[in-house]
C-alpha atoms as a PDB file:
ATOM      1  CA  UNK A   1      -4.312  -9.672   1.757  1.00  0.00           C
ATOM      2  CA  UNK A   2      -1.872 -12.316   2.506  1.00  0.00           C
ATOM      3  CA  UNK A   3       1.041 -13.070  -0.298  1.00  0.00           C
ATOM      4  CA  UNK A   4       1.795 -16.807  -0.477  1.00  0.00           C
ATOM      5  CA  UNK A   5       4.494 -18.219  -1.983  1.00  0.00           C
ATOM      6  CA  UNK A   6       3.994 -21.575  -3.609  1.00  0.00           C
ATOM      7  CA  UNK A   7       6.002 -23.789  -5.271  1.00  0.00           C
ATOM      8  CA  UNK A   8       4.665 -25.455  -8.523  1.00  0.00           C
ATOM      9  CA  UNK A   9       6.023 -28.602 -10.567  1.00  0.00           C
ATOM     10  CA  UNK A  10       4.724 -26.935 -13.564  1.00  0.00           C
ATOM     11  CA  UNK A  11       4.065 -23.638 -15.096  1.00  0.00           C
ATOM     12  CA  UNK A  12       1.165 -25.021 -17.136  1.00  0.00           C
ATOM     13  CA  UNK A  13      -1.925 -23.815 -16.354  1.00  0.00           C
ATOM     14  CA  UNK A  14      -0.263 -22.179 -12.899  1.00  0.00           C
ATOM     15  CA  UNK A  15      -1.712 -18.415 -13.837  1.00  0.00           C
ATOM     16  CA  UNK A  16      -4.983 -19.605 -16.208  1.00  0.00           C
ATOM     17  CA  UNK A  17      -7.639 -16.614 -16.396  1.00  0.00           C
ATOM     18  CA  UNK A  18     -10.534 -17.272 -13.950  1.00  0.00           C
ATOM     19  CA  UNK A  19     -12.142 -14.911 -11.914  1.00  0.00           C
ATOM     20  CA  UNK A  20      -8.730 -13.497 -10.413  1.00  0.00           C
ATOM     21  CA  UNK A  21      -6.152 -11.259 -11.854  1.00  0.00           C
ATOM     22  CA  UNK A  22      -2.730 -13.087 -11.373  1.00  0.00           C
ATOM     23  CA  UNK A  23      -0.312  -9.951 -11.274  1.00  0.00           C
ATOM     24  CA  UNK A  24       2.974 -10.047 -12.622  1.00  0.00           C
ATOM     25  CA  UNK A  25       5.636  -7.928 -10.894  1.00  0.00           C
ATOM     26  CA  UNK A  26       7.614  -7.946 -13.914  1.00  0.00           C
ATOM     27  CA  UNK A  27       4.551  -6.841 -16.282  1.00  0.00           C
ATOM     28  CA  UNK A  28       1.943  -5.336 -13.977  1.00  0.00           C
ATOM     29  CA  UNK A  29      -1.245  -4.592 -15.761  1.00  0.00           C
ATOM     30  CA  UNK A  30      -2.194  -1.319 -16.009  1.00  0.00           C
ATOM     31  CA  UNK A  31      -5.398  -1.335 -13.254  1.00  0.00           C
ATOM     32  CA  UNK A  32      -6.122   0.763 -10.372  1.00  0.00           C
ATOM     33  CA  UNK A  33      -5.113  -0.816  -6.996  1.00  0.00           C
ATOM     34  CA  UNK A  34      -5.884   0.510  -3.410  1.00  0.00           C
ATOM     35  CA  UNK A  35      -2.586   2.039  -1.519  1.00  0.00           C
ATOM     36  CA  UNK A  36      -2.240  -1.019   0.756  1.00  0.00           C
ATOM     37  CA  UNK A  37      -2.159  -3.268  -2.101  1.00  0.00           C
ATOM     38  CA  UNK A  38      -0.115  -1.144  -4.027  1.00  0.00           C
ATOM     39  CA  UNK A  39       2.764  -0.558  -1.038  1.00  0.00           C
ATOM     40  CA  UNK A  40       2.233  -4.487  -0.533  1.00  0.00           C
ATOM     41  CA  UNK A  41       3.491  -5.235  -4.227  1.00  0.00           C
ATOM     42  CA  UNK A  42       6.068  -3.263  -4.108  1.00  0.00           C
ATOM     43  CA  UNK A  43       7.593  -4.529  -1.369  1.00  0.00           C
ATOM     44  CA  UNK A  44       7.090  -7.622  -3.108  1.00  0.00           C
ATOM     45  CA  UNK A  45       9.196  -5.914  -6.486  1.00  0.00           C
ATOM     46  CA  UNK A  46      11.657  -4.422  -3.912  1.00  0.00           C
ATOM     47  CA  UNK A  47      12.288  -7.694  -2.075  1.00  0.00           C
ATOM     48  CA  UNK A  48      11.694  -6.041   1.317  1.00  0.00           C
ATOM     49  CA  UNK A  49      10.096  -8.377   3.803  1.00  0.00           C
ATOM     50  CA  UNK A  50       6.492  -8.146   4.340  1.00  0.00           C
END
């Protein structure tokens, strides 16, 4: 798993439903994640550097 940071002219259409779940660190959905991805997004929420 490898965050990437992108940047985006437009929000439009940036996070549309597909096969992927775009997670929100401000609203995370309520799913099961393994520990690694878990300790990965927080990090993320924290700000820490990954």
């Amino acid at each position: 798993i490898v965050p990437m940071w992108l940047p985006v002219s437009s929000f439009t259409g940036c996070m549309d439903e597909g096969n992927a779940l775009w997670y929100n660190l401000a609203q995370p959905p309520s799913v099961g994640l393994a520990a690694p991805v878990e300790r990965l997004l927080q990090q993320l929420r924290t700000g820490a550097p990954v």
